[in-house]
PDB file of N, CA and C in Angstrom:
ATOM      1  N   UNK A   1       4.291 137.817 -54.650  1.00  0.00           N
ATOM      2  CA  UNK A   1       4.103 137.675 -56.074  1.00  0.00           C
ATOM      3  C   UNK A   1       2.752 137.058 -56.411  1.00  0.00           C
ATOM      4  N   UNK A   2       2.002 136.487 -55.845  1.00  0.00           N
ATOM      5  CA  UNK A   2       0.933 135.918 -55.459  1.00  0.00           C
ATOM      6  C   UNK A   2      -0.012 136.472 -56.445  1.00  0.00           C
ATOM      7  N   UNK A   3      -0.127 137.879 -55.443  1.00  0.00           N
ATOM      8  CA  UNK A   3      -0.941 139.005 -55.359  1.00  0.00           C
ATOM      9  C   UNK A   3      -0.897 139.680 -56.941  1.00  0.00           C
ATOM     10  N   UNK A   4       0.601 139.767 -57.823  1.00  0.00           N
ATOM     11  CA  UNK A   4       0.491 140.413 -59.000  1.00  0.00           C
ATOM     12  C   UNK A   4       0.659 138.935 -60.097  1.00  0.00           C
ATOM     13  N   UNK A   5       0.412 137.963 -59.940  1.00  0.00           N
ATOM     14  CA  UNK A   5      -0.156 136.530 -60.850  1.00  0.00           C
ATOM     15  C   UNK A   5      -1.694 136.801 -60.598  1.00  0.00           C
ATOM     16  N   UNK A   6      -2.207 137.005 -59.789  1.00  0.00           N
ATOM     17  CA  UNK A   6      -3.686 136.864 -59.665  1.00  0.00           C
ATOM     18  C   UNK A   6      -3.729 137.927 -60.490  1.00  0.00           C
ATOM     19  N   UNK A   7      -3.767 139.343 -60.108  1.00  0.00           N
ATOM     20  CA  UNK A   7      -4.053 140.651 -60.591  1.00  0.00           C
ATOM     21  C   UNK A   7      -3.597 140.261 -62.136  1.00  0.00           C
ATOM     22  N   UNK A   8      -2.719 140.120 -62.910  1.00  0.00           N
ATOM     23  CA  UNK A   8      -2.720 139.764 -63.777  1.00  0.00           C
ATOM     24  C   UNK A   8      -3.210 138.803 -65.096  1.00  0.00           C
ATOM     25  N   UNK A   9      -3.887 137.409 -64.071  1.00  0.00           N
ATOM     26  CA  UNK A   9      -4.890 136.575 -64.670  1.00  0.00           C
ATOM     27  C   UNK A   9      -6.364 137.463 -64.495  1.00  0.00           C
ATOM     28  N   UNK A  10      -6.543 138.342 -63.200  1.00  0.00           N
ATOM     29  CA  UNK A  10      -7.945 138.768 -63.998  1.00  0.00           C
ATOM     30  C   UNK A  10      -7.533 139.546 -65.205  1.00  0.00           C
ATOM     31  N   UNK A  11      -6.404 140.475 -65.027  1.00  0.00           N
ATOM     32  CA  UNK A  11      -6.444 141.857 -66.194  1.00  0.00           C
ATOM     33  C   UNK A  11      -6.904 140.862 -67.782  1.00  0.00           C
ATOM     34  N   UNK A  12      -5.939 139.332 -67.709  1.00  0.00           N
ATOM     35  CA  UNK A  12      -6.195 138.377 -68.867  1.00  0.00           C
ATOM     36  C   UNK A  12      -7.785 138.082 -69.321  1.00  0.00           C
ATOM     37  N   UNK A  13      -8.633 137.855 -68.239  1.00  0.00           N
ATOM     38  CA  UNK A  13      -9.640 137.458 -68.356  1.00  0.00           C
ATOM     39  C   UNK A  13     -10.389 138.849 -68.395  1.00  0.00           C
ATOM     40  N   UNK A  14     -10.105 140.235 -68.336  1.00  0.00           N
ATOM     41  CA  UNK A  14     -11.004 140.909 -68.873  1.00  0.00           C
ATOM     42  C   UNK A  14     -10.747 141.465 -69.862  1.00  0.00           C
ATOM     43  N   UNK A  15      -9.732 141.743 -70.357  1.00  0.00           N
ATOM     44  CA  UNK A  15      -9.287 141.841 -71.702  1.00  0.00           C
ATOM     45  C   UNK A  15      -9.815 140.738 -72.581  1.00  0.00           C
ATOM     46  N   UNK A  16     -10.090 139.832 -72.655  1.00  0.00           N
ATOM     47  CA  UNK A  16     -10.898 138.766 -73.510  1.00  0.00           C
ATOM     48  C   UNK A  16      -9.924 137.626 -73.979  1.00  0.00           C
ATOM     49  N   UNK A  17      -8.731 137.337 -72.974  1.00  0.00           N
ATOM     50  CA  UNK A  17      -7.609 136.592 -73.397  1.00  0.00           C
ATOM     51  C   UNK A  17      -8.293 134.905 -72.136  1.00  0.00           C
ATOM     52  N   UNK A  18      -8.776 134.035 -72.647  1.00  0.00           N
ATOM     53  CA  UNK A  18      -9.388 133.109 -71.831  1.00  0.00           C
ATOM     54  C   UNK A  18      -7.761 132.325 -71.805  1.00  0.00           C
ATOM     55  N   UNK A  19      -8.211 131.896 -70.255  1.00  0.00           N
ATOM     56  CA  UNK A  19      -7.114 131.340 -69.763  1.00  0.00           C
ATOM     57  C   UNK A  19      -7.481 130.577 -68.298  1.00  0.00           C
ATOM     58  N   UNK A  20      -6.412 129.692 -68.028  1.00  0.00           N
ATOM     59  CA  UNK A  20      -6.639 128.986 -66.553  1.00  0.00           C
ATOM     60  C   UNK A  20      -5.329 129.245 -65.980  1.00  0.00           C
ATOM     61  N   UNK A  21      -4.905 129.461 -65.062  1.00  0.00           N
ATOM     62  CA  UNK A  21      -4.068 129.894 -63.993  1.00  0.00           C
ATOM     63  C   UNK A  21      -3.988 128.770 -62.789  1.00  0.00           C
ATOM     64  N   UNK A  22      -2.815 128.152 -63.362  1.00  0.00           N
ATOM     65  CA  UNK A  22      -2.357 126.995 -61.883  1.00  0.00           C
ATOM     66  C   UNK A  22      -1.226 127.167 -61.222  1.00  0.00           C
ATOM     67  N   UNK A  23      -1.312 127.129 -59.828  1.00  0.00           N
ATOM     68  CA  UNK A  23      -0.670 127.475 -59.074  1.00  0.00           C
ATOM     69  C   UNK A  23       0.241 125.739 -58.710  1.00  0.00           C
ATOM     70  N   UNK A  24       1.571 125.730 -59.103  1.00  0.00           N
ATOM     71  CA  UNK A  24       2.685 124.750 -59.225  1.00  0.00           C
ATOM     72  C   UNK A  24       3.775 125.021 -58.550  1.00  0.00           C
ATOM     73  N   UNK A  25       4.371 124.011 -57.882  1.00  0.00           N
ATOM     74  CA  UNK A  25       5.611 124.217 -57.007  1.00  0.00           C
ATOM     75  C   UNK A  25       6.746 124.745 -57.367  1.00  0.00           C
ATOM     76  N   UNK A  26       6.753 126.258 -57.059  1.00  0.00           N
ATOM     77  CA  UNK A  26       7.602 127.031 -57.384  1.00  0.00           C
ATOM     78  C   UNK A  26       7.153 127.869 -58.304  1.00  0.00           C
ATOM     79  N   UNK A  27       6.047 127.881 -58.563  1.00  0.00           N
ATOM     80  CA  UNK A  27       5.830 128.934 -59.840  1.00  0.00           C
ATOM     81  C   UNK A  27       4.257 128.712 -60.412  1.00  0.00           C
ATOM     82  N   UNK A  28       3.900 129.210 -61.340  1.00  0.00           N
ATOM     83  CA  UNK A  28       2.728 129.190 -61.770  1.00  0.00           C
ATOM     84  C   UNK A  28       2.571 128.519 -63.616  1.00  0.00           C
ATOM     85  N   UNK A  29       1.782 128.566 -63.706  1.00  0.00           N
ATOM     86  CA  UNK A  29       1.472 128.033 -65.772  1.00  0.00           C
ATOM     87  C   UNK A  29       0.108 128.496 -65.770  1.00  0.00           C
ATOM     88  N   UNK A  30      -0.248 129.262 -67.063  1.00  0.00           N
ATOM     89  CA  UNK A  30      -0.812 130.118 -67.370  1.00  0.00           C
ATOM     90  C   UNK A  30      -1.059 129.070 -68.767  1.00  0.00           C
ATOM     91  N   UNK A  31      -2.234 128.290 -68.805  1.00  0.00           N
ATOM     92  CA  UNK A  31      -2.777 127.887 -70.032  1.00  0.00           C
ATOM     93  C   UNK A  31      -3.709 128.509 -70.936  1.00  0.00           C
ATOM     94  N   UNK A  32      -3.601 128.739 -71.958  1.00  0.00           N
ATOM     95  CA  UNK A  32      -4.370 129.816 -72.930  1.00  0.00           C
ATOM     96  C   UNK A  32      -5.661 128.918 -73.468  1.00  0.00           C
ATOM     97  N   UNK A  33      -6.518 129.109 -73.328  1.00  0.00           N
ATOM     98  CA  UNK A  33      -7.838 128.263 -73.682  1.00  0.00           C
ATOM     99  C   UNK A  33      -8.337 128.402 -75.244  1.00  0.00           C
ATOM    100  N   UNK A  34      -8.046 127.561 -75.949  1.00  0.00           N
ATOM    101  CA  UNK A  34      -8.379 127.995 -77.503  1.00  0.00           C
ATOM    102  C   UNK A  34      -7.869 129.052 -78.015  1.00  0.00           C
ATOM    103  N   UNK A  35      -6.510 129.556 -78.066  1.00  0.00           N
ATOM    104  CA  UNK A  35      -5.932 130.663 -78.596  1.00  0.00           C
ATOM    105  C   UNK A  35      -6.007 130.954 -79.600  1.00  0.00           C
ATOM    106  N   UNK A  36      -6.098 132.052 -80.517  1.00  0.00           N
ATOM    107  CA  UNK A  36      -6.233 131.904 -81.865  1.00  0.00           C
ATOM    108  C   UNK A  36      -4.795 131.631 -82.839  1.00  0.00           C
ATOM    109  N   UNK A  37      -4.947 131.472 -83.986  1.00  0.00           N
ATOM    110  CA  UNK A  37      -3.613 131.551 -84.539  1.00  0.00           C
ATOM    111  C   UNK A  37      -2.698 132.726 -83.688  1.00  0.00           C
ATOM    112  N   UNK A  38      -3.135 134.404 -84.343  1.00  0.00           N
ATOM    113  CA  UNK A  38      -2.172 135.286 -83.604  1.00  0.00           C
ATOM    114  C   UNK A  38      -1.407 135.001 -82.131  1.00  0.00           C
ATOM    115  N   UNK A  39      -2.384 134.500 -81.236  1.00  0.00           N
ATOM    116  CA  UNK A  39      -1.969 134.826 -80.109  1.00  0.00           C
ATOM    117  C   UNK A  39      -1.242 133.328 -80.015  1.00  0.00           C
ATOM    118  N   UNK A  40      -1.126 132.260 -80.756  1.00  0.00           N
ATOM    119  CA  UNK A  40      -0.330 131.122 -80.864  1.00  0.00           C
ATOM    120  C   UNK A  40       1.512 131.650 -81.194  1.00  0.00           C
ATOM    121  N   UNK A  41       1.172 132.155 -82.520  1.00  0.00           N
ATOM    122  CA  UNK A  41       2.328 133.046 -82.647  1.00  0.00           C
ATOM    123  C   UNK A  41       3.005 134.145 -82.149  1.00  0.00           C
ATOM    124  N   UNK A  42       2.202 135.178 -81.334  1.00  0.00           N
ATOM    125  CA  UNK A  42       2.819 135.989 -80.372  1.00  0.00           C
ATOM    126  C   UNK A  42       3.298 134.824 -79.287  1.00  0.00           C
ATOM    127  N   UNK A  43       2.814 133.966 -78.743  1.00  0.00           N
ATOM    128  CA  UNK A  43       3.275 133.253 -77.232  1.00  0.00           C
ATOM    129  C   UNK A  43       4.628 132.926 -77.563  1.00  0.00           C
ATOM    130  N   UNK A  44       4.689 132.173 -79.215  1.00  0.00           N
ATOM    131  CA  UNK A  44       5.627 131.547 -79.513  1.00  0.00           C
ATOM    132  C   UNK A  44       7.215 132.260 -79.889  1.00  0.00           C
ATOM    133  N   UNK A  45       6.822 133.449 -79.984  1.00  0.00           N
ATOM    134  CA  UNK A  45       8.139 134.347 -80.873  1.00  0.00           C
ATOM    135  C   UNK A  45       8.600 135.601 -79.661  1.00  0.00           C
ATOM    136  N   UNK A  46       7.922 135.269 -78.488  1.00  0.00           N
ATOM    137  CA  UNK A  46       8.243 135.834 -77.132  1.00  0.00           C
ATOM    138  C   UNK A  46       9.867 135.643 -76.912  1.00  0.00           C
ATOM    139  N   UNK A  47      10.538 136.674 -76.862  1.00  0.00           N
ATOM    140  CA  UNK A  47      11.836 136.629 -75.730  1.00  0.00           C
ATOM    141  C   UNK A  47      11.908 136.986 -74.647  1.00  0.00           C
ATOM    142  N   UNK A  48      12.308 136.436 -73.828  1.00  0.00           N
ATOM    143  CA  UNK A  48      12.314 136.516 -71.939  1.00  0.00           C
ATOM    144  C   UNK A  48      14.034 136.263 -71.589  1.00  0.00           C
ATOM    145  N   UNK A  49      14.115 137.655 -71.301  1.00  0.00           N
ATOM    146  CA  UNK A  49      15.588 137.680 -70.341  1.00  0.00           C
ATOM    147  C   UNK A  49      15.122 137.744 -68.977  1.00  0.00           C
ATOM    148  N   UNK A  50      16.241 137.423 -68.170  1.00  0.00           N
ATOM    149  CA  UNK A  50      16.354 137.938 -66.676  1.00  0.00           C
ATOM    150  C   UNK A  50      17.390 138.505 -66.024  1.00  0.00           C
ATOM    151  N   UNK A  51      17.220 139.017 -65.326  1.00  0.00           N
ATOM    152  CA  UNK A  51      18.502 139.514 -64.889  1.00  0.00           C
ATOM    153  C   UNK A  51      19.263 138.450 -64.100  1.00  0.00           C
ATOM    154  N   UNK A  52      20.431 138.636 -63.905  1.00  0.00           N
ATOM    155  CA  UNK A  52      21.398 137.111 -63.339  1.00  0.00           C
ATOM    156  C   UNK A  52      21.896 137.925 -62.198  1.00  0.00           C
ATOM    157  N   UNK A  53      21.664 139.205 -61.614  1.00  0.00           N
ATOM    158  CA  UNK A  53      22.256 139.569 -60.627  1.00  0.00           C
ATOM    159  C   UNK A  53      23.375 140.140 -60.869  1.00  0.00           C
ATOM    160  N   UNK A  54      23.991 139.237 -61.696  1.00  0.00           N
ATOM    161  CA  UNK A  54      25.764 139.397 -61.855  1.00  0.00           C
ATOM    162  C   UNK A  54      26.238 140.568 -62.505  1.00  0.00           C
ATOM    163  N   UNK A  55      27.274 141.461 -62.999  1.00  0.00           N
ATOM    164  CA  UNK A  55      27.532 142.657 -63.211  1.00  0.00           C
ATOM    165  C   UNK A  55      29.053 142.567 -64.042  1.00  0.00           C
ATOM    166  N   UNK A  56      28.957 142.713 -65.529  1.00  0.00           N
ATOM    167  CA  UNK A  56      30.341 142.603 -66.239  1.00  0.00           C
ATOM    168  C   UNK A  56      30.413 144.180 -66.852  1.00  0.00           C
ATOM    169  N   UNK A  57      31.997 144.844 -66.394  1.00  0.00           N
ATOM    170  CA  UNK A  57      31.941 146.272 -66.843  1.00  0.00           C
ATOM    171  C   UNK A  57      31.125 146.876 -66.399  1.00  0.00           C
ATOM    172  N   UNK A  58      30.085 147.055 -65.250  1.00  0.00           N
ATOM    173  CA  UNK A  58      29.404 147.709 -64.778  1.00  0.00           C
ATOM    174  C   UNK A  58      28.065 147.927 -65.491  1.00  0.00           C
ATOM    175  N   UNK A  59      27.809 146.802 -66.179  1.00  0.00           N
ATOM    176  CA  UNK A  59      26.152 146.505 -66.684  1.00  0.00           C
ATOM    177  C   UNK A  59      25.694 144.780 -66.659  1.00  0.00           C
ATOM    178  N   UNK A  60      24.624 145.033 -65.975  1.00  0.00           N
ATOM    179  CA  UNK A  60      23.929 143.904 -65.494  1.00  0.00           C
ATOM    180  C   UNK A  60      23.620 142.925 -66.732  1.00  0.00           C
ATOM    181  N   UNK A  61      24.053 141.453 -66.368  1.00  0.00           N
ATOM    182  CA  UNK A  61      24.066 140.765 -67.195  1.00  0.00           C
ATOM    183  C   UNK A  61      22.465 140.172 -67.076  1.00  0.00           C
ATOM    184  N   UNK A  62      22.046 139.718 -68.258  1.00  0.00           N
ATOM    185  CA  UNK A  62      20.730 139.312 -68.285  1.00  0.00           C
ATOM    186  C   UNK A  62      21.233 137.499 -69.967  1.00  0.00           C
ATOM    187  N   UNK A  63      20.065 137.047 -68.991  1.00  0.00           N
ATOM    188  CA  UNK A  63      20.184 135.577 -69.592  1.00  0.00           C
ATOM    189  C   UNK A  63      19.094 135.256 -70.150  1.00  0.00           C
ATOM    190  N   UNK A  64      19.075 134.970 -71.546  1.00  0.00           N
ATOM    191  CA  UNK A  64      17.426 134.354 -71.638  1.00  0.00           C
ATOM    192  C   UNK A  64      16.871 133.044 -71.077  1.00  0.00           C
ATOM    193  N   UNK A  65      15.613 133.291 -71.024  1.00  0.00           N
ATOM    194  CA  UNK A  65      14.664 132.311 -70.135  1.00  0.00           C
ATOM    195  C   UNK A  65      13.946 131.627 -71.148  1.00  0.00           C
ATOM    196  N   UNK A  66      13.744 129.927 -70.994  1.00  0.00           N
ATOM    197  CA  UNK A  66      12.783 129.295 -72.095  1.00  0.00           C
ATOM    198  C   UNK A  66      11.482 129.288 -70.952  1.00  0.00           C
ATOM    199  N   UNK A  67      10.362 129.983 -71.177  1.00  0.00           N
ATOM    200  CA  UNK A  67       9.333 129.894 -70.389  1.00  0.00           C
ATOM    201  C   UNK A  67       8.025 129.414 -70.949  1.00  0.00           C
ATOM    202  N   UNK A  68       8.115 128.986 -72.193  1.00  0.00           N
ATOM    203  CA  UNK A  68       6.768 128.540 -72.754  1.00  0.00           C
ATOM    204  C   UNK A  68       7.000 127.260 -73.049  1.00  0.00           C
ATOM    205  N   UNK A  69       6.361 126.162 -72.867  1.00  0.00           N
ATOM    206  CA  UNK A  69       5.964 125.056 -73.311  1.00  0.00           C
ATOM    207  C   UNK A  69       5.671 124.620 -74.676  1.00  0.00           C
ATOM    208  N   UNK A  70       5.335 123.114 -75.115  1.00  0.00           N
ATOM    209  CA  UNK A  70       5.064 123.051 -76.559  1.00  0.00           C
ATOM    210  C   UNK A  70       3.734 123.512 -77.208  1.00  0.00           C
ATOM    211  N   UNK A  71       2.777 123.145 -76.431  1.00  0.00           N
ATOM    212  CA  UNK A  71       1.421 123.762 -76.048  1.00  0.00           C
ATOM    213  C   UNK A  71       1.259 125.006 -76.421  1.00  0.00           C
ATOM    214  N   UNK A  72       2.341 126.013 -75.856  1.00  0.00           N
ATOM    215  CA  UNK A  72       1.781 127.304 -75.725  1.00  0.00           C
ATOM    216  C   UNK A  72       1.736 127.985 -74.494  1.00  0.00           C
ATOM    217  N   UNK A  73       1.646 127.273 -73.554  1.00  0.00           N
ATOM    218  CA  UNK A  73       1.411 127.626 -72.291  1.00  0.00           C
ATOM    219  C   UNK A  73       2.503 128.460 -71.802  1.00  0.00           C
ATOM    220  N   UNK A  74       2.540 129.173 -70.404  1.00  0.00           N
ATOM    221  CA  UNK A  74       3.922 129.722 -69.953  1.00  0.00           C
ATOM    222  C   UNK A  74       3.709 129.397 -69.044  1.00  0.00           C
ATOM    223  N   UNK A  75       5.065 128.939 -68.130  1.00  0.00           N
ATOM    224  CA  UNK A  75       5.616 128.728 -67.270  1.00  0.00           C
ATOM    225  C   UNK A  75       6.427 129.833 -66.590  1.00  0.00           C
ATOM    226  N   UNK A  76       5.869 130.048 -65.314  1.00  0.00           N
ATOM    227  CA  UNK A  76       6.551 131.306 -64.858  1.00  0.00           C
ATOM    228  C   UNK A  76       7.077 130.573 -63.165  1.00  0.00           C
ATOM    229  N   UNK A  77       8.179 130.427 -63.479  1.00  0.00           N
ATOM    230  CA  UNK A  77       8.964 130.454 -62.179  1.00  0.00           C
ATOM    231  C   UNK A  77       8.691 131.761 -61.062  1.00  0.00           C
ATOM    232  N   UNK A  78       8.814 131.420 -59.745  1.00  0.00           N
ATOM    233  CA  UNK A  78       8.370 132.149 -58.708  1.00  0.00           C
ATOM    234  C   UNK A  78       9.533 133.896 -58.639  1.00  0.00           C
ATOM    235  N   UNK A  79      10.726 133.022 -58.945  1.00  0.00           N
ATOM    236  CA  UNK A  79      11.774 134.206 -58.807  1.00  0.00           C
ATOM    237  C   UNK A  79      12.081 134.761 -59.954  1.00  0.00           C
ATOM    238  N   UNK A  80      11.211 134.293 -61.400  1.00  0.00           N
ATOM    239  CA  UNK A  80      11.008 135.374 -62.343  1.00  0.00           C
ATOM    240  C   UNK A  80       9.787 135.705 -63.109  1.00  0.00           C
ATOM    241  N   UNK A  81       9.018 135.710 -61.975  1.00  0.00           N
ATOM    242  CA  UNK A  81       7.817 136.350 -62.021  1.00  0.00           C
ATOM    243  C   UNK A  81       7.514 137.668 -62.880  1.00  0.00           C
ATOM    244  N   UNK A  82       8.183 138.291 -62.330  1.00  0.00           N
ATOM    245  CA  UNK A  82       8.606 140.138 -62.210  1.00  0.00           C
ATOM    246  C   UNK A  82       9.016 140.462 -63.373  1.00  0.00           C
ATOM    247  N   UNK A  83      10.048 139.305 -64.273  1.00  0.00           N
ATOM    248  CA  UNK A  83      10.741 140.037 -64.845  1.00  0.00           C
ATOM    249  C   UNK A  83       9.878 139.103 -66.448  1.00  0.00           C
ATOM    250  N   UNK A  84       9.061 138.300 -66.496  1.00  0.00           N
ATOM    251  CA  UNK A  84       7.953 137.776 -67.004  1.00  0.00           C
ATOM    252  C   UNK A  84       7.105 138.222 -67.532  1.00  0.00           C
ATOM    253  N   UNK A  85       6.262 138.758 -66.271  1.00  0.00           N
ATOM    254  CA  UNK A  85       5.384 139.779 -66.527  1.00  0.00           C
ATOM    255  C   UNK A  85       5.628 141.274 -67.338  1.00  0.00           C
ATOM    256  N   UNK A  86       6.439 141.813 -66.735  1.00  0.00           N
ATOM    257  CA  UNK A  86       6.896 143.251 -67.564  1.00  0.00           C
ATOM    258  C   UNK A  86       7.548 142.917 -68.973  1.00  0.00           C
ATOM    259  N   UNK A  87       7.209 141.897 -69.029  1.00  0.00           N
ATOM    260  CA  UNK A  87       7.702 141.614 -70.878  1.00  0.00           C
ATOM    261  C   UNK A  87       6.390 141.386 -71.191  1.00  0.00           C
ATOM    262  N   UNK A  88       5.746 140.200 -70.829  1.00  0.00           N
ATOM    263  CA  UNK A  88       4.663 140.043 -71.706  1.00  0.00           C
ATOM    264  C   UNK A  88       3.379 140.472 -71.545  1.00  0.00           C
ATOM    265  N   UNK A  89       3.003 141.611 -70.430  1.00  0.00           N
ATOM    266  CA  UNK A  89       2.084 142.430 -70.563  1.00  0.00           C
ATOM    267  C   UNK A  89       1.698 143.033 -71.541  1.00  0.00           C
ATOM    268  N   UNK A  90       3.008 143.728 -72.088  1.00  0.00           N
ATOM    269  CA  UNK A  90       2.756 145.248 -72.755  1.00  0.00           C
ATOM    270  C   UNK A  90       2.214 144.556 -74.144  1.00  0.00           C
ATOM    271  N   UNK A  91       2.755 143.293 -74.264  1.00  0.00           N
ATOM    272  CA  UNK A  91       2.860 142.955 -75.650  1.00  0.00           C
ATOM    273  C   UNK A  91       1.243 142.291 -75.686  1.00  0.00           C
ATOM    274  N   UNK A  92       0.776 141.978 -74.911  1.00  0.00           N
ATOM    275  CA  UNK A  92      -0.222 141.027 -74.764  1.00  0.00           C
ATOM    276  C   UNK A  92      -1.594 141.801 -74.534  1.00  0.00           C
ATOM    277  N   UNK A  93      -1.186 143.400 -74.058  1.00  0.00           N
ATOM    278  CA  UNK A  93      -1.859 144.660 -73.732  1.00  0.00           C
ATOM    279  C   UNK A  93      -2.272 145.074 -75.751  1.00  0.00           C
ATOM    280  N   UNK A  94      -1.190 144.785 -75.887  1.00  0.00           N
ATOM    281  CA  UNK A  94      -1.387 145.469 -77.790  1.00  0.00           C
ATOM    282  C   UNK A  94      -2.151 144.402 -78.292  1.00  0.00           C
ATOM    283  N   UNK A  95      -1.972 143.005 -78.273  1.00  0.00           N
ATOM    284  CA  UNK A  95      -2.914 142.162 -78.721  1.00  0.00           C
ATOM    285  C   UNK A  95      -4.503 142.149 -78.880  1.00  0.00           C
ATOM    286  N   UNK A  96      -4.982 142.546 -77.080  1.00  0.00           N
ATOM    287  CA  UNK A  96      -5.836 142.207 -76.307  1.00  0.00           C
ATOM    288  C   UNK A  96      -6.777 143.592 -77.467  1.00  0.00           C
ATOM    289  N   UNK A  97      -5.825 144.845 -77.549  1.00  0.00           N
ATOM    290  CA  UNK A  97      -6.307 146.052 -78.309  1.00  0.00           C
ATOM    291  C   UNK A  97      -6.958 146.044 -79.414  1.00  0.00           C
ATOM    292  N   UNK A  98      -5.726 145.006 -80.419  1.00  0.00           N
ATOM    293  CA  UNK A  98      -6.044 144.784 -81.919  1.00  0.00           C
ATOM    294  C   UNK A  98      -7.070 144.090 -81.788  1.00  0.00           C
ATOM    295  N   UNK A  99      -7.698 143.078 -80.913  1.00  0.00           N
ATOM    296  CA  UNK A  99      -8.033 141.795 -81.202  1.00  0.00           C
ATOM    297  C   UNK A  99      -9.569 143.040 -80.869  1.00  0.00           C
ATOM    298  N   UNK A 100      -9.424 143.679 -80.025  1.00  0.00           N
ATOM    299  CA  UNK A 100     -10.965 144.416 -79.646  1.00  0.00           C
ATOM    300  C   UNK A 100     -11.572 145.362 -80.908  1.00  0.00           C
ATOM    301  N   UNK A 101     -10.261 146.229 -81.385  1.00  0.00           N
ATOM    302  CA  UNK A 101     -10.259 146.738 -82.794  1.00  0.00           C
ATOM    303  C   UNK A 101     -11.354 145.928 -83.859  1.00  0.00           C
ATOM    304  N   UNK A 102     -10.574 145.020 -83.785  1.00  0.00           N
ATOM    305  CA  UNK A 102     -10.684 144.047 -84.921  1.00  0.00           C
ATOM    306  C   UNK A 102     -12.112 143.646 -84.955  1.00  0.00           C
ATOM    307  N   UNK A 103     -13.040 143.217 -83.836  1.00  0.00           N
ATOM    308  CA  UNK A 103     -14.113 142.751 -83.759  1.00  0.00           C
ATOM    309  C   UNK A 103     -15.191 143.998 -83.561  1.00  0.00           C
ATOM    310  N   UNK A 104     -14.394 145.085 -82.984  1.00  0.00           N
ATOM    311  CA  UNK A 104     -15.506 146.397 -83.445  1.00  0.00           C
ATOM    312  C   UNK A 104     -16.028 146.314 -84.980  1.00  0.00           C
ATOM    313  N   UNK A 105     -14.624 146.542 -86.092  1.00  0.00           N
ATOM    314  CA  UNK A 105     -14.722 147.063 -86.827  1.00  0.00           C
ATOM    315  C   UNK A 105     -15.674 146.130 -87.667  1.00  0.00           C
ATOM    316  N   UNK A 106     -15.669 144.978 -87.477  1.00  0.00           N
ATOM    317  CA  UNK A 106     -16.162 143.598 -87.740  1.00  0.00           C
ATOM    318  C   UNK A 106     -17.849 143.441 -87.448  1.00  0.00           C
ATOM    319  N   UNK A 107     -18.030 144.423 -86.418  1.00  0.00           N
ATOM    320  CA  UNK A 107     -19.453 144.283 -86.132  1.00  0.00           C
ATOM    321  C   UNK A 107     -20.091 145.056 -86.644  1.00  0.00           C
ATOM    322  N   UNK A 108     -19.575 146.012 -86.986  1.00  0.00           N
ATOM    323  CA  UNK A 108     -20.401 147.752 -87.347  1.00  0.00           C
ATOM    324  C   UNK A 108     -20.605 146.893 -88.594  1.00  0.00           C
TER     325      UNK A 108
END
């Protein structure tokens, strides 16, 4: 998991999302460096399930996860890394978009 926290703090840092990446026992925290309002409020209105393994009626039960701090920051445990990431990529992928949008349209 190492390997897709790293790959993922660069994709952060070239998309234009500044951040520091610490590596903590058992898991990682991902501090956002001067975030703007938006991306204060996207961190904050994030839902994170995981899967629990467990199986009721033959569909996998999933539990939500509190993974962000008061700060802002996220906290990503080692054994839900995986299921972390594939949430807050995509969403953070649309941000990274608008936010590039936004400063095109801003410069022209």
């Amino acid at each position: 998991m190492d390997f897709l926290v790293r790959k993922f703090s660069e994709w952060l840092e070239m998309s234009g999302i500044s951040h520091e990446l610490t590596r903590v026992k058992g898991g990682y925290i991902i501090h956002f460096i001067e975030p703007d309002l938006e991306l204060q409020n996207l961190i904050r209105s994030l839902y994170i399930t995981i899967d629990t393994g467990r199986t009721v009626n033959h569909m996998a039960v999933r539990t939500p996860v509190q993974i962000f701090t008061g700060s802002g920051d996220i906290v990503m445990e080692d054994r839900y890394i995986g299921d972390i990431l594939n949430t807050i990529q995509p969403i953070l992928h649309e941000y990274a978009v608008k936010k590039l949008n936004n400063t095109n349209i801003g410069g022209h």
